[in-house]
PDB file of N, CA and C in Angstrom:
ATOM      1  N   UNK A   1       0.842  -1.174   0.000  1.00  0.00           N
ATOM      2  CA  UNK A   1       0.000   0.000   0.000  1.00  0.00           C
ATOM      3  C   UNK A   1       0.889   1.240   0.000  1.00  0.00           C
ATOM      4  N   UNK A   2       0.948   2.228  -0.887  1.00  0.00           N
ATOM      5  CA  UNK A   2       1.320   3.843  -0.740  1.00  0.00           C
ATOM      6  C   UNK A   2       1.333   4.401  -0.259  1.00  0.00           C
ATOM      7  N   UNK A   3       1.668   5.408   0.502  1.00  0.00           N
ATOM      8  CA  UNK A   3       0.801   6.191   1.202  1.00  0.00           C
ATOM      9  C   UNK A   3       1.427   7.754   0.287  1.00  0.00           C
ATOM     10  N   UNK A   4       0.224   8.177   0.233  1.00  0.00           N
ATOM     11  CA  UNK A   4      -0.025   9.657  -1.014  1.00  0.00           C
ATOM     12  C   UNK A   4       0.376  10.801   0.597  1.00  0.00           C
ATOM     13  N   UNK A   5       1.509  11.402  -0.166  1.00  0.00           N
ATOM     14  CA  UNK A   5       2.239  11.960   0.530  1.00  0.00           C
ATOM     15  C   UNK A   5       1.735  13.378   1.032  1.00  0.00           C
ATOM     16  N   UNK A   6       1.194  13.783   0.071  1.00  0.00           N
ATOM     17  CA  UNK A   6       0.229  14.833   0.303  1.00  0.00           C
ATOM     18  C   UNK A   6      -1.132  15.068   1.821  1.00  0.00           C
ATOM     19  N   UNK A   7      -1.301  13.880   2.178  1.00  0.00           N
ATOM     20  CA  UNK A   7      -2.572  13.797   3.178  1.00  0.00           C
ATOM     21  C   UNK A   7      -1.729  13.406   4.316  1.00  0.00           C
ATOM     22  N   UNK A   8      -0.152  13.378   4.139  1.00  0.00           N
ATOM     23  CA  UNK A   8       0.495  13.415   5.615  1.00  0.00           C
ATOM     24  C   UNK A   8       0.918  14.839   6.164  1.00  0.00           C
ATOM     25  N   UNK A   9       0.679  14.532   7.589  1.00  0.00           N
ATOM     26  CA  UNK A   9       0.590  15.441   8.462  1.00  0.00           C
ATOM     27  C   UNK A   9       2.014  16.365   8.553  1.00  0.00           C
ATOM     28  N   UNK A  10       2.941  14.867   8.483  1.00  0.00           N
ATOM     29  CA  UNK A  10       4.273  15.684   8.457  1.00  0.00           C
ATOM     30  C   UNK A  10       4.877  16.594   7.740  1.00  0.00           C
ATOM     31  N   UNK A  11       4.213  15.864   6.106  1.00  0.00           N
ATOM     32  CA  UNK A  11       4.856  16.548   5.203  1.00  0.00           C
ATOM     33  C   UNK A  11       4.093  18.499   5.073  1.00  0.00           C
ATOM     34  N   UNK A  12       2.909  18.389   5.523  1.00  0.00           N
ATOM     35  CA  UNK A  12       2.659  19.562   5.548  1.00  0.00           C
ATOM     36  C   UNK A  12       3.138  20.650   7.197  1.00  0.00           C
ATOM     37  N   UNK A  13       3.672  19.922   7.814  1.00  0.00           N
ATOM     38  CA  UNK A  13       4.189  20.499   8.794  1.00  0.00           C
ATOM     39  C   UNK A  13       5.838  20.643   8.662  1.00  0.00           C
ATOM     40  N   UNK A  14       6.366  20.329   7.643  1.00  0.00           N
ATOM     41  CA  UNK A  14       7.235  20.568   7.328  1.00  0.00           C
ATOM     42  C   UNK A  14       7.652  22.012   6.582  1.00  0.00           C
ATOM     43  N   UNK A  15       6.272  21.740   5.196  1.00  0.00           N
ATOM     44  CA  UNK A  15       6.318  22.914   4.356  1.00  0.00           C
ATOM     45  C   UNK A  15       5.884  24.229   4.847  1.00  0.00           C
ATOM     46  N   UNK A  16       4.943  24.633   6.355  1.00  0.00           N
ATOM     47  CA  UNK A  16       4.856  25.934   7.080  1.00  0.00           C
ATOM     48  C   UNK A  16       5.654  26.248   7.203  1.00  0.00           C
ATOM     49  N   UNK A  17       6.881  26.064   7.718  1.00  0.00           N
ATOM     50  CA  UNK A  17       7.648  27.126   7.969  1.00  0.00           C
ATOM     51  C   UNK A  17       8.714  27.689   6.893  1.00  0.00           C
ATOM     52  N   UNK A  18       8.625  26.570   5.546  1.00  0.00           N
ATOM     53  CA  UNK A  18       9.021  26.893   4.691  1.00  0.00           C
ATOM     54  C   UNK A  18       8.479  28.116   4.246  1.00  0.00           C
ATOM     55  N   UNK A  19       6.918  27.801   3.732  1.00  0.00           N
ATOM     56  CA  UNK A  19       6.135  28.964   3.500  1.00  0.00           C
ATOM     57  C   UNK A  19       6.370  30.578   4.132  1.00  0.00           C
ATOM     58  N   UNK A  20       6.334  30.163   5.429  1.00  0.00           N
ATOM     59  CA  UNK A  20       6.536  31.315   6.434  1.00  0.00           C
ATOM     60  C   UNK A  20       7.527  31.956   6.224  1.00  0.00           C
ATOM     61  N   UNK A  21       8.912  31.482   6.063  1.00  0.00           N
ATOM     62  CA  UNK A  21      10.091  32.012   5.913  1.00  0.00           C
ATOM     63  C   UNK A  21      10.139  32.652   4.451  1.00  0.00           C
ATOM     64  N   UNK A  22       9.316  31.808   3.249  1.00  0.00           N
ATOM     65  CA  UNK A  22       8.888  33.003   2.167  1.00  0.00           C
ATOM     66  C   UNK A  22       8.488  34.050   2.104  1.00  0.00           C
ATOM     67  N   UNK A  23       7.214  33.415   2.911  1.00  0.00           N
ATOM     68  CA  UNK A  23       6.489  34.695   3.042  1.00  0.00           C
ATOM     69  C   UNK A  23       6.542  36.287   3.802  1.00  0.00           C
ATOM     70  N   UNK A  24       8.029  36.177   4.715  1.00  0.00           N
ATOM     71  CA  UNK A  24       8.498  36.936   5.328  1.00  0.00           C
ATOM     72  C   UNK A  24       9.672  37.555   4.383  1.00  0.00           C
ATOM     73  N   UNK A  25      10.601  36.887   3.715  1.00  0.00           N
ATOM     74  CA  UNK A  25      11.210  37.669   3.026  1.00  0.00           C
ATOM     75  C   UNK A  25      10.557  38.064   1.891  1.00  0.00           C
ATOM     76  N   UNK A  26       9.780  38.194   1.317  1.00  0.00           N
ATOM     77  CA  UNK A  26       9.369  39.161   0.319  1.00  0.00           C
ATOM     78  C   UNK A  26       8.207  39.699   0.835  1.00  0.00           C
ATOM     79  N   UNK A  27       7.967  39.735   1.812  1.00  0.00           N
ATOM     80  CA  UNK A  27       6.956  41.044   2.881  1.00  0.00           C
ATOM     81  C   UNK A  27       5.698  41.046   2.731  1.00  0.00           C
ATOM     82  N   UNK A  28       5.116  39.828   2.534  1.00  0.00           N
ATOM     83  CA  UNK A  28       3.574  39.035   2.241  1.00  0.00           C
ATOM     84  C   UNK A  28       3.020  39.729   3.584  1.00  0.00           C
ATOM     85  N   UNK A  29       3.657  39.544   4.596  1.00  0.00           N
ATOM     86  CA  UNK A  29       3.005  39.110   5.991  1.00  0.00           C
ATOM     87  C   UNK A  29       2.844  40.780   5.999  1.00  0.00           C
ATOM     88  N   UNK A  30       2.986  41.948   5.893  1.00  0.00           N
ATOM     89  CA  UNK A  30       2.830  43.426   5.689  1.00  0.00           C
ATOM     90  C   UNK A  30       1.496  43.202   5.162  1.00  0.00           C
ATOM     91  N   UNK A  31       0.775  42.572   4.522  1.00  0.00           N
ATOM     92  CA  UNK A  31      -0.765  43.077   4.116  1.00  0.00           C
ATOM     93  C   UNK A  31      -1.611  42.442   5.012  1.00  0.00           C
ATOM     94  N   UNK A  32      -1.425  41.743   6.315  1.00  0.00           N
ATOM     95  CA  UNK A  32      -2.333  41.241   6.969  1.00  0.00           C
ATOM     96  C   UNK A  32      -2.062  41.748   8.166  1.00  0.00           C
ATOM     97  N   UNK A  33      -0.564  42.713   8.422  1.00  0.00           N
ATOM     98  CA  UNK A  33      -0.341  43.370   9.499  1.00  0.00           C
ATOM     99  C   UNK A  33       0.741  42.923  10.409  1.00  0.00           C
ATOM    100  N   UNK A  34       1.411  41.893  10.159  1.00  0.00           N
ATOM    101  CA  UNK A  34       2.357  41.474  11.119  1.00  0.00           C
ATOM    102  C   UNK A  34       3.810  42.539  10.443  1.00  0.00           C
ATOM    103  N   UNK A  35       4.174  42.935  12.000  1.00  0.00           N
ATOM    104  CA  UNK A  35       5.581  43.460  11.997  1.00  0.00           C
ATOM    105  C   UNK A  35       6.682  42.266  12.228  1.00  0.00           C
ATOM    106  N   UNK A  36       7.782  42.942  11.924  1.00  0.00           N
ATOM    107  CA  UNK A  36       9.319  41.913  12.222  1.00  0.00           C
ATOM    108  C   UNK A  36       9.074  41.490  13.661  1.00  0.00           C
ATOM    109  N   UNK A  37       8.616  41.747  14.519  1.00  0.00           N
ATOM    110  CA  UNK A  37       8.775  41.161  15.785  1.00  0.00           C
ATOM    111  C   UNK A  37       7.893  40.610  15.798  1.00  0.00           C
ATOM    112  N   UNK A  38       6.072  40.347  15.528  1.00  0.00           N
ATOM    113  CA  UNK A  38       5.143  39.719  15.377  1.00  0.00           C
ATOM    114  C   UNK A  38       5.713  38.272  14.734  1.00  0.00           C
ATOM    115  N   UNK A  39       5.867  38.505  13.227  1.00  0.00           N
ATOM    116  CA  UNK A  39       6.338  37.462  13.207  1.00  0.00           C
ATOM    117  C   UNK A  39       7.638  36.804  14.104  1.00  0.00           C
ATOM    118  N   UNK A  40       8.730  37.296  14.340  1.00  0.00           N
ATOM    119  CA  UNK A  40      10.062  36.914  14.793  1.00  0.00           C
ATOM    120  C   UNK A  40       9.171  36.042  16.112  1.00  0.00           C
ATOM    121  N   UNK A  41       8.326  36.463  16.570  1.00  0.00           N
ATOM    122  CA  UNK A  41       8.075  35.775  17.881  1.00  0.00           C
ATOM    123  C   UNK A  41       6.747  34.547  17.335  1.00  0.00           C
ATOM    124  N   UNK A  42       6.059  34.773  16.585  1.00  0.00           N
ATOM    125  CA  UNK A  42       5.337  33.216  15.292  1.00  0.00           C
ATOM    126  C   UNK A  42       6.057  32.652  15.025  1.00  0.00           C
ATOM    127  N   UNK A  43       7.033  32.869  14.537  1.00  0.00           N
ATOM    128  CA  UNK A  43       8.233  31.810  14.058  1.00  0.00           C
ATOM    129  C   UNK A  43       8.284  31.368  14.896  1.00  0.00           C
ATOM    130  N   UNK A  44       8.872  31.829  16.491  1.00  0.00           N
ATOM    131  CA  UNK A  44       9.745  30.821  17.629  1.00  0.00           C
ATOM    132  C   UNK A  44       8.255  30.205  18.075  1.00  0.00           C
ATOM    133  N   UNK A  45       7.196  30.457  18.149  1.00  0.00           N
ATOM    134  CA  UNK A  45       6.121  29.050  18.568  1.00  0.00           C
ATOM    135  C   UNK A  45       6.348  28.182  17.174  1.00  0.00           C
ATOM    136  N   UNK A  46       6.376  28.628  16.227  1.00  0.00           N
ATOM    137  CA  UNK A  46       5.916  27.568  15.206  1.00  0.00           C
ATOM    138  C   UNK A  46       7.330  26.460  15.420  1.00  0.00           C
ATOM    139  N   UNK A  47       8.315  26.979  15.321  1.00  0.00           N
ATOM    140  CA  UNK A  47       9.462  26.126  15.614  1.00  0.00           C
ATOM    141  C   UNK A  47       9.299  25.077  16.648  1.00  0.00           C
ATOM    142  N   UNK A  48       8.973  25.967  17.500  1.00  0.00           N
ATOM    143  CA  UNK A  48       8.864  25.013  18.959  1.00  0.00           C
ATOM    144  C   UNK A  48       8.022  23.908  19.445  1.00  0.00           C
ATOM    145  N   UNK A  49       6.955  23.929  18.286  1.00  0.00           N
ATOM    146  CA  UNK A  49       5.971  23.536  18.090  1.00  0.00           C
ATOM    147  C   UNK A  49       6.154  22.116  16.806  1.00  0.00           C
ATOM    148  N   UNK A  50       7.115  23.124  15.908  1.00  0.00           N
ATOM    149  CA  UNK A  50       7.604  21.253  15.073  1.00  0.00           C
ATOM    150  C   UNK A  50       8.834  20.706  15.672  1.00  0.00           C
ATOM    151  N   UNK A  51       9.023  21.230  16.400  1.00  0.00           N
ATOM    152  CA  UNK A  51      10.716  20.430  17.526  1.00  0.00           C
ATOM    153  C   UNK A  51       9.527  19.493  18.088  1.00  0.00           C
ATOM    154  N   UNK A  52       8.242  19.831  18.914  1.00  0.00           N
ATOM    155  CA  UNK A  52       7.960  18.957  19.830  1.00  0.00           C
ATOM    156  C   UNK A  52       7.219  18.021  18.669  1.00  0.00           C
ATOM    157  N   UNK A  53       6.736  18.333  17.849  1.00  0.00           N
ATOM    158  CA  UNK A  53       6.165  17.358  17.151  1.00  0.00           C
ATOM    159  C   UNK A  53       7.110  15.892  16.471  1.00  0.00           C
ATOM    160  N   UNK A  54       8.233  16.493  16.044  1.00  0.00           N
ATOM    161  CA  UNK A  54       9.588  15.685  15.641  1.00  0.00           C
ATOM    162  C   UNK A  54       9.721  14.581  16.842  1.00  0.00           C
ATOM    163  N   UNK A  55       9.627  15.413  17.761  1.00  0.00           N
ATOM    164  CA  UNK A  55      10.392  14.372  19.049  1.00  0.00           C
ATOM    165  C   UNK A  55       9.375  13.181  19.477  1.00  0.00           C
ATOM    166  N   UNK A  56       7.958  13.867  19.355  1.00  0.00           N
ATOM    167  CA  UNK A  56       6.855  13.114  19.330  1.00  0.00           C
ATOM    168  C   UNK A  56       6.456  11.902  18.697  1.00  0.00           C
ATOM    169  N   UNK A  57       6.330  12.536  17.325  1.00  0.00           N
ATOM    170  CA  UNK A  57       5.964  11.673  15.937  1.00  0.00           C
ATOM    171  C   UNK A  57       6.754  10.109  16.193  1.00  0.00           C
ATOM    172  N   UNK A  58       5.668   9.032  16.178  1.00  0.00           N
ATOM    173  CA  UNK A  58       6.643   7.312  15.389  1.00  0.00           C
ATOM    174  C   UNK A  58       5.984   7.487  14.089  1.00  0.00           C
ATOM    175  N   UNK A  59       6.786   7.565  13.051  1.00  0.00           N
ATOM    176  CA  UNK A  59       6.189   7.759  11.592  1.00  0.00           C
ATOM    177  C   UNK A  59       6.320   5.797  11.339  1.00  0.00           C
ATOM    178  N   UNK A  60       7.085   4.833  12.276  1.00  0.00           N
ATOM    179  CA  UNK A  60       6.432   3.764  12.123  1.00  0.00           C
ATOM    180  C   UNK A  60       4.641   3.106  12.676  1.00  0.00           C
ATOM    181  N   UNK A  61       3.706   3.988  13.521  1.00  0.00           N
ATOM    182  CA  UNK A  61       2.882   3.220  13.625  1.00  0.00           C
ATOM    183  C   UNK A  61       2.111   4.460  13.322  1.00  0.00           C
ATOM    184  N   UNK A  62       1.093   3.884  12.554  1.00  0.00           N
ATOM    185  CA  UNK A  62      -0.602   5.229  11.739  1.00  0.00           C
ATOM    186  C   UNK A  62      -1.452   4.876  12.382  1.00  0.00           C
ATOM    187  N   UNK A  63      -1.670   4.483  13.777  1.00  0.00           N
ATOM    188  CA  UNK A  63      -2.585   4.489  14.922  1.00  0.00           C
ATOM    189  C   UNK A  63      -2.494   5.447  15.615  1.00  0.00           C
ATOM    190  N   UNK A  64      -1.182   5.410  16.015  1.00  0.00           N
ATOM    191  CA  UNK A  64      -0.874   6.633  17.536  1.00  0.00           C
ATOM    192  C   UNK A  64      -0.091   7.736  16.908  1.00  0.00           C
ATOM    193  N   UNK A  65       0.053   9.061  17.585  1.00  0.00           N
ATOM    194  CA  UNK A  65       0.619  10.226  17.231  1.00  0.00           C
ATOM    195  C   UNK A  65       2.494   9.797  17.451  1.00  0.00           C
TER     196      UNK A  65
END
């Protein structure tokens, strides 16, 4: 069985902060209102937030987290 990479959790918790870090250098995040420190301090939850998930995650069993 496959598993379609797209409907995993990881892989899209991977690509946020990719996104984020785009979307901060070319100044996306300016039309919804976040300043350099708004974000600078989103970033450090979002980080902190896929550190605990990393440490968390068994990507061997699709029952438990």
């Amino acid at each position: 069985m496959k598993q379609n990479r797209l409907k995993s959790i990881a892989v899209w918790a991977t690509l946020l902060p990719i996104l984020l870090f785009i979307g901060s250098q070319y100044g996306l995040f300016q039309f919804i209102g976040l300043t350099k420190e708004s974000f600078s301090e989103l970033w450090g939850l979002v980080m902190a937030a896929l550190a605990a998930f990393g440490i968390l995650n068994n990507p061997t069993d699709k029952s438990t987290f």
